[in-house]
Protein backbone atom coordinates (compact mmCIF):
# COMPACT_ATOMS: atom_id res chain seq x y z
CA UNK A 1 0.00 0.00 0.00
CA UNK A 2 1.47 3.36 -1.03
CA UNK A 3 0.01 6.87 0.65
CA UNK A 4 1.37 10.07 0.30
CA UNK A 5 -0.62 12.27 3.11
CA UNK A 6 -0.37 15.56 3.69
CA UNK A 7 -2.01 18.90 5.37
CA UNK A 8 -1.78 21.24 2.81
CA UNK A 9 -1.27 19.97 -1.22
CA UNK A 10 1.89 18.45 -1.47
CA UNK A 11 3.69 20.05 1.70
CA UNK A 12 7.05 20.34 0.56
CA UNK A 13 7.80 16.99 -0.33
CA UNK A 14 6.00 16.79 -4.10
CA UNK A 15 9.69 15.66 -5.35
CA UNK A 16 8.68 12.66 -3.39
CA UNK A 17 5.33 12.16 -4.51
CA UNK A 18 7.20 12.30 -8.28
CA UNK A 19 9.27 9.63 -7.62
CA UNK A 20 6.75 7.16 -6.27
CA UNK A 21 5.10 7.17 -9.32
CA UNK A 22 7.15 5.75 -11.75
CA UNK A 23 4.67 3.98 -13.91
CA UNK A 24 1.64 5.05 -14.26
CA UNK A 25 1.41 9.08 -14.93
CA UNK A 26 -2.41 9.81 -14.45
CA UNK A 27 -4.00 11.53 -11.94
CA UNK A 28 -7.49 11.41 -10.84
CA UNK A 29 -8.23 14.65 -8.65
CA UNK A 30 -11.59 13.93 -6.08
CA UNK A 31 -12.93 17.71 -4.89
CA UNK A 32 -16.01 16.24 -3.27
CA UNK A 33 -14.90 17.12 -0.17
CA UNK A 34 -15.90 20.87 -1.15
CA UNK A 35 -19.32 19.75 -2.66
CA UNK A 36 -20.64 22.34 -0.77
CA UNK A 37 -18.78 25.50 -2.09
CA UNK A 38 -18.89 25.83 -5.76
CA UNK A 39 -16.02 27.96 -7.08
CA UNK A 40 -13.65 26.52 -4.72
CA UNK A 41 -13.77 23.23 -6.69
CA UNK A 42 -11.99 24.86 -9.26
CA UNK A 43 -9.59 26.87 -7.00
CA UNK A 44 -8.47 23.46 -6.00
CA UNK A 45 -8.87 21.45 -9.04
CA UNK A 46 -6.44 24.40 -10.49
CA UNK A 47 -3.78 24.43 -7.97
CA UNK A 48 -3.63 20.71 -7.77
CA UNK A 49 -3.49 20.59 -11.61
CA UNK A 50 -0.08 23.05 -12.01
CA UNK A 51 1.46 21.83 -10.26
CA UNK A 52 1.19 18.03 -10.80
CA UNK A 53 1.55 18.85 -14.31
CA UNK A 54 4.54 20.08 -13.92
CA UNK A 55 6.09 16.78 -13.15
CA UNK A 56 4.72 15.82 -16.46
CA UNK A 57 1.37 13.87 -14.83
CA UNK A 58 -1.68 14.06 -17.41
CA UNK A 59 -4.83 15.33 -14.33
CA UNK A 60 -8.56 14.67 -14.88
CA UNK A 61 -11.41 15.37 -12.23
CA UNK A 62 -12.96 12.49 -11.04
CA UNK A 63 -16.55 13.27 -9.26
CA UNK A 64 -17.33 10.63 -6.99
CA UNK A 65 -21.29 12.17 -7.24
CA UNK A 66 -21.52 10.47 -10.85
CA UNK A 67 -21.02 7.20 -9.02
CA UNK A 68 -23.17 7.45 -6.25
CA UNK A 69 -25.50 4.32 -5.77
CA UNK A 70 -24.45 2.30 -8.39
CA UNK A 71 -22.08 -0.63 -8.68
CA UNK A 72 -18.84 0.27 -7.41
CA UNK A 73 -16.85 -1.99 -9.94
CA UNK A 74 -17.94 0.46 -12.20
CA UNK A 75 -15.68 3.14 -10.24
CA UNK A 76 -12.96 0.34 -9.68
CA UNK A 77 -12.88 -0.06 -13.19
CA UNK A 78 -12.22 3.78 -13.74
CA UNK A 79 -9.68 3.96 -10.90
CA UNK A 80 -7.67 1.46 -12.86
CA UNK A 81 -6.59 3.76 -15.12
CA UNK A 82 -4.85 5.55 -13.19
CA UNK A 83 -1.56 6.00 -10.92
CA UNK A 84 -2.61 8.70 -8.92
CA UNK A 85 -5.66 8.98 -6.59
CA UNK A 86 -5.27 12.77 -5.31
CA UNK A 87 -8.07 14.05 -2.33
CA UNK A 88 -7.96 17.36 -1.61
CA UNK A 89 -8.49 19.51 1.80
CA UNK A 90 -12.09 20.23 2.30
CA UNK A 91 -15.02 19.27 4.15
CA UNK A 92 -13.83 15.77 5.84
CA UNK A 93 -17.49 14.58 6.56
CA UNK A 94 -18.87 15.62 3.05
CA UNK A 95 -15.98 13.83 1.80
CA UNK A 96 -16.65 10.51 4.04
CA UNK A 97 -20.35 10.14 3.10
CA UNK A 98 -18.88 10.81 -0.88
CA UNK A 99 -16.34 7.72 -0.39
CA UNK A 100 -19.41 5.93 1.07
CA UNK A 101 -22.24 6.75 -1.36
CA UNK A 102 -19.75 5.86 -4.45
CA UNK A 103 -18.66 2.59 -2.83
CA UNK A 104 -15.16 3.89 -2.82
CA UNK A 105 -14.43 3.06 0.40
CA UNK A 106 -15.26 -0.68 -0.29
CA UNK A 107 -12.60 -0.87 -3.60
CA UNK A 108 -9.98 1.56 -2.01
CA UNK A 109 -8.10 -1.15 -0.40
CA UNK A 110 -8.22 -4.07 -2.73
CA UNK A 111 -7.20 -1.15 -5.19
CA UNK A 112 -4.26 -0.16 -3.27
CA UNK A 113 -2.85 -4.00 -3.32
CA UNK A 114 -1.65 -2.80 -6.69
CA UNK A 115 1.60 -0.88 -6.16
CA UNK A 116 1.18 0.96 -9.10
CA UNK A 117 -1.22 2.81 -7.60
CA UNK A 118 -0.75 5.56 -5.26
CA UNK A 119 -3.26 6.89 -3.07
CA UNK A 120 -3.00 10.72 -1.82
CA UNK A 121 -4.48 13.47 -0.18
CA UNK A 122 -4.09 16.60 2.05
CA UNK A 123 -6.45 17.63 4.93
CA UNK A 124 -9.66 16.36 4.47
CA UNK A 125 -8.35 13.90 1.67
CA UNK A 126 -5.57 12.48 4.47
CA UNK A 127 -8.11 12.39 7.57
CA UNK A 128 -10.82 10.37 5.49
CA UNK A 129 -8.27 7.18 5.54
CA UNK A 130 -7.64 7.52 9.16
CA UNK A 131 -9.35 5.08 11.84
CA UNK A 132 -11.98 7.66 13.27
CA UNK A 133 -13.25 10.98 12.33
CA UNK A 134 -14.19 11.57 15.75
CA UNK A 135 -12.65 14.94 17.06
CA UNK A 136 -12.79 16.44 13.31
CA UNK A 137 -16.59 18.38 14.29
CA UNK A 138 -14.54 20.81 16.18
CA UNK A 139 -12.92 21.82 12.70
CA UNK A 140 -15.31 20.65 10.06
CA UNK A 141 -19.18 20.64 10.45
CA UNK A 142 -20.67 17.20 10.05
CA UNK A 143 -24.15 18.65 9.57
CA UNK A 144 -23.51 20.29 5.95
CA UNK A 145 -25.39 18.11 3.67
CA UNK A 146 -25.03 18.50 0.17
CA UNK A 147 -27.50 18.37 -2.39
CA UNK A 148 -27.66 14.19 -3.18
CA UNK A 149 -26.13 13.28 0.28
CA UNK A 150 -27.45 10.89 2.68
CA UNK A 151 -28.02 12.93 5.66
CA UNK A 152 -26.56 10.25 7.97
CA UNK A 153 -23.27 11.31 8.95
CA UNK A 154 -20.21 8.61 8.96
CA UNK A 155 -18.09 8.32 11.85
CA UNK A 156 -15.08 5.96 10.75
CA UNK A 157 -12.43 6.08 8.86
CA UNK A 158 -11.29 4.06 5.96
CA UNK A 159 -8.49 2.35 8.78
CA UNK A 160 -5.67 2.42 5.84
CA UNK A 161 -3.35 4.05 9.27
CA UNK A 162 -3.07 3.58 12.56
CA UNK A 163 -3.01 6.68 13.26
CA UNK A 164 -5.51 9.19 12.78
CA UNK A 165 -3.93 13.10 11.60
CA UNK A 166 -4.22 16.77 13.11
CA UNK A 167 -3.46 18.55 9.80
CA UNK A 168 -3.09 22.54 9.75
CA UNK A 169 -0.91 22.54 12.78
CA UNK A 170 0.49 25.39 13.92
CA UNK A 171 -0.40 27.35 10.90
CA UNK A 172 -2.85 30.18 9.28
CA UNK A 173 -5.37 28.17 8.28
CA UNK A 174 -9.19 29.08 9.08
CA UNK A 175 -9.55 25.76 11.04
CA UNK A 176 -6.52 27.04 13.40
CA UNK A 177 -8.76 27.49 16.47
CA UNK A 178 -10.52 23.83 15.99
CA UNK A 179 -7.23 22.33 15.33
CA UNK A 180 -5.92 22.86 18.71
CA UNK A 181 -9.31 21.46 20.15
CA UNK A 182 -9.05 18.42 17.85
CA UNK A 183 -5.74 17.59 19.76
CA UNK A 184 -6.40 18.16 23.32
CA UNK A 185 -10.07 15.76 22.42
CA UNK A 186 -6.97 13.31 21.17
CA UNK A 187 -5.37 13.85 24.17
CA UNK A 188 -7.91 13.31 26.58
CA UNK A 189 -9.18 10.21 24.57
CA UNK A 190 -5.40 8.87 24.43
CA UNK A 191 -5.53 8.36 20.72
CA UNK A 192 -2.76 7.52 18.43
CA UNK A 193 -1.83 10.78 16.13
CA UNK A 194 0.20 12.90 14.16
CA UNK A 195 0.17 16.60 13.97
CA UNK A 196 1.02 18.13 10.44
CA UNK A 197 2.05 21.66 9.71
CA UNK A 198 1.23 22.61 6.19
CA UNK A 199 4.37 22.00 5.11
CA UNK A 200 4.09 17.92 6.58
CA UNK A 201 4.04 14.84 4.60
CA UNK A 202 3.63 10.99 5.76
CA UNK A 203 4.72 8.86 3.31
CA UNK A 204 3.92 4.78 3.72
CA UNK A 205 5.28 2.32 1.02
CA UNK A 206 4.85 -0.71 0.88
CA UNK A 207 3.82 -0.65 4.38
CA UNK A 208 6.84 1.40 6.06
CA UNK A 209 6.12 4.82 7.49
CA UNK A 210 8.12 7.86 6.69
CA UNK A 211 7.53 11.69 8.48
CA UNK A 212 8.74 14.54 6.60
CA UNK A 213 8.32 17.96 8.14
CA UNK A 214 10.64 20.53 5.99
């Protein structure tokens, strides 16, 4: 299993990211985690976009909303194509119920038995593979529902870590205030975590953990 995680983009580690895919030079880039705020979809889509193309990947959006109740082979079959799953930072919740509604959290891990396939995301897109979401509502709103969203909001994780992630640390990001109230709730509960400043990447390949905090 290969992850590149991160709290904001690519931290500074995208060199990285570059080198671990070595086959396969598509990219799929998932916004639904911002389902619910129009323009910034593209905002993100954009960003993620120059700069992955600069390392000569081909991008495409993939919206998970066009797979939503139907068979998720269908979405397997799509994800096949490429080398790159990239999540980006948004609404962690909105994104959880997307990964659900899709089936994508049912293929995700058979998918990621392929090595050739590289699974990554920053904020939201790194928190949704974690054990738990618990301790996220103090930065991210679990009631915004979508148009086309189940209402029923999705406590765990995909498991993919043992560890769940405190991304934005220390920085200037809007969530700043519920950051530092998602770890003392980690604290207090005596879960496993890491805390990632915006310039933070965790890289596991083929099982083996590496921090990077530039």
């Amino acid at each position: 299993m290969n992850l590149f995680l991160s709290s904001m983009h690519f931290g500074n580690s995208v060199h990285k990211l570059s080198k671990m895919l070595t086959v396969n030079k598509n990219v799929a880039i998932i916004l639904n985690a911002n389902d619910h705020l129009g323009d910034k979809r593209t905002k993100y889509y954009n960003e993620c976009k120059l700069i992955l193309s600069n390392l000569g990947l081909n991008c495409s959006e993939l919206d998970l909303r066009n797979f939503f109740k139907k068979n998720p082979e269908s979405l397997k079959l799509k994800l096949l194509n490429f080398g790159l799953i990239w999540v980006t930072g948004g609404n962690t919740f909105i994104l959880r119920r997307a990964f659900y509604e899709s089936g994508l959290d049912q293929i995700l891990p058979d998918l990621l038995t392929n090595k050739n396939i590289i699974y990554g995301g920053f904020s939201a897109g790194a928190c949704v593979v974690t054990p738990s979401l618990k301790g996220l509502e103090f930065a991210d709103d679990p009631n915004i529902i979508p148009n086309g969203y189940s209402n029923e909001i999705i406590w765990d994780g995909l498991n993919l870590t043992s560890f769940c992630i405190v991304p934005h640390f220390k920085s200037e990001h809007s969530e700043a205030f519920g950051i530092n109230k998602i770890i003392n709730f980690y604290k207090e509960k005596k879960i496993f975590h890491h805390k990632l400043t915006d310039k933070s990447v965790i890289l596991i390949e083929d099982d083996l953990e590496f921090f990077y905090d530039n």
